[in-house]
Protein backbone atom coordinates (compact mmCIF):
# COMPACT_ATOMS: atom_id res chain seq x y z
CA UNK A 1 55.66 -3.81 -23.71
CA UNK A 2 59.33 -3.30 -24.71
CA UNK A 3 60.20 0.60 -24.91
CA UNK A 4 62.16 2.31 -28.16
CA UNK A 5 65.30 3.06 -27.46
CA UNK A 6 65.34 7.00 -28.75
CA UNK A 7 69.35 6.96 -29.96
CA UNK A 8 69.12 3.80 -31.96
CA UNK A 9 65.93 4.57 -33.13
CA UNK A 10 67.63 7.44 -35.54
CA UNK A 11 67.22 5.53 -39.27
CA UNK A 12 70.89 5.82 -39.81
CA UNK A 13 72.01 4.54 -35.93
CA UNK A 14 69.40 1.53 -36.22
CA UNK A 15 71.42 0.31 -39.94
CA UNK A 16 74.70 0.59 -38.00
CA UNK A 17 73.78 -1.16 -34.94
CA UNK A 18 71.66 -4.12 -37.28
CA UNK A 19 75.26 -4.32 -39.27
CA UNK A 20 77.27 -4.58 -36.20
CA UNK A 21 74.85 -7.06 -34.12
CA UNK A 22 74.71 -9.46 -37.31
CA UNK A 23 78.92 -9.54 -37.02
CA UNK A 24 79.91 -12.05 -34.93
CA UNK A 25 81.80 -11.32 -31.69
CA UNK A 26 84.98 -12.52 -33.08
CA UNK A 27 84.76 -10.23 -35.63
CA UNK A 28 84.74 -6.18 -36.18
CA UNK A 29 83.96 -3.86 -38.95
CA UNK A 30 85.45 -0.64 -40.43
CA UNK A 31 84.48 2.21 -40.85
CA UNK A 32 85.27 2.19 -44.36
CA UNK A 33 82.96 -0.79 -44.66
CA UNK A 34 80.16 1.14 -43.19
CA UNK A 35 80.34 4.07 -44.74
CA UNK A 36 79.75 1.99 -48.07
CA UNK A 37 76.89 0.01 -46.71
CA UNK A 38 75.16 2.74 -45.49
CA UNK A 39 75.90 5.17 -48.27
CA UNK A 40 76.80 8.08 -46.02
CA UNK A 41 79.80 10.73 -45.51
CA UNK A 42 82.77 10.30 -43.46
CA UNK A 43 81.14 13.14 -41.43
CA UNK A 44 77.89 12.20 -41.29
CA UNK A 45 78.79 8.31 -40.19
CA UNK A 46 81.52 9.93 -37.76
CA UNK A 47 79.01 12.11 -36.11
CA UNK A 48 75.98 8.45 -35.53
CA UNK A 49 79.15 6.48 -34.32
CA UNK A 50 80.08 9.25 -32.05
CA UNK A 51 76.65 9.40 -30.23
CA UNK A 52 76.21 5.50 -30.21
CA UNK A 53 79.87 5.20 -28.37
CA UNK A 54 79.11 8.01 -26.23
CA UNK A 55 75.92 5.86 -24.94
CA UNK A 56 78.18 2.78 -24.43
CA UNK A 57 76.58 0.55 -27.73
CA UNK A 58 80.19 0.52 -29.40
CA UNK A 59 83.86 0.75 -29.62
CA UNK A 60 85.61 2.40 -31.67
CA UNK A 61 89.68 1.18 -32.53
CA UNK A 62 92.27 3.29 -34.49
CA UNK A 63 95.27 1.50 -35.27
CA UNK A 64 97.40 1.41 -38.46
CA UNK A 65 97.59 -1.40 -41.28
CA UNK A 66 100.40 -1.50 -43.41
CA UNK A 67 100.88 2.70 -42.47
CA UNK A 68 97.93 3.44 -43.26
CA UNK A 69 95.23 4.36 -40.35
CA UNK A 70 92.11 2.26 -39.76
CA UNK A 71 89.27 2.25 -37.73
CA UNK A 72 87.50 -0.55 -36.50
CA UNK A 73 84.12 -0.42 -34.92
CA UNK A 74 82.45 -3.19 -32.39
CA UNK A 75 79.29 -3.39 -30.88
CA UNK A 76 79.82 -3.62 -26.74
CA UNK A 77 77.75 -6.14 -25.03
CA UNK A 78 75.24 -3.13 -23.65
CA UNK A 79 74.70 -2.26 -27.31
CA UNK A 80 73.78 -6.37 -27.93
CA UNK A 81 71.46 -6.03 -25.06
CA UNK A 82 69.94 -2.77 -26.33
CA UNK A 83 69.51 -3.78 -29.42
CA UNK A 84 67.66 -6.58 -28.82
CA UNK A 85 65.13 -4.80 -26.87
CA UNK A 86 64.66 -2.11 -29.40
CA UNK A 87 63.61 -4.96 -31.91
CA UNK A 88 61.32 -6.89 -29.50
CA UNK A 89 59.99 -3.18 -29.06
CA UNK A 90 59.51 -2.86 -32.98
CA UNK A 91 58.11 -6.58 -33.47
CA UNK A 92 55.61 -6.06 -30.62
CA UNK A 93 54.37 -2.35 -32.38
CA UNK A 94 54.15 -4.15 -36.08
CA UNK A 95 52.35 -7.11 -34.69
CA UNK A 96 50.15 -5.07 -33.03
CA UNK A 97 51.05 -6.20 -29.57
């Protein structure tokens, strides 16, 4: 049986890494974009990105856009992988497997 992953199991950290692993690769998201989507503060969204980047799941890009700053977020291949696993983990637990 596939194992939780304890860091993307957090309710908050599971919504950002389903938003980022539906993106395709080609493809990244701001911050702006997820702190709509997922309803949360600056803060609060800073401090789940922080701890999912610190485990390797995703980037994080500042740059600047017409002088303004912007921050761009991408899941990293090892946040694909562990993603996946965590939701073969969760479909094998709901299907009573």
């Amino acid at each position: 049986m596939a194992q939780l992953n304890e860091i993307i199991h957090q309710p908050a950290r599971l919504r950002i890494m389903a938003i980022l692993a539906a993106v395709s690769t080609e493809r990244q998201v701001t911050f702006t974009y997820l702190k709509c989507a997922l309803s949360l503060t600056d803060g609060n969204l800073g401090a789940h990105l922080h701890k999912l980047e610190e485990a390797g799941y995703l980037t994080i890009t500042k740059t600047f856009v017409r002088q303004k700053p912007q921050t761009y977020v991408e899941i990293t291949e090892t946040g694909r992988q562990v993603f996946d696993e965590h939701r073969q983990a969760l479909k094998e637990i709901l299907e009573g497997g």
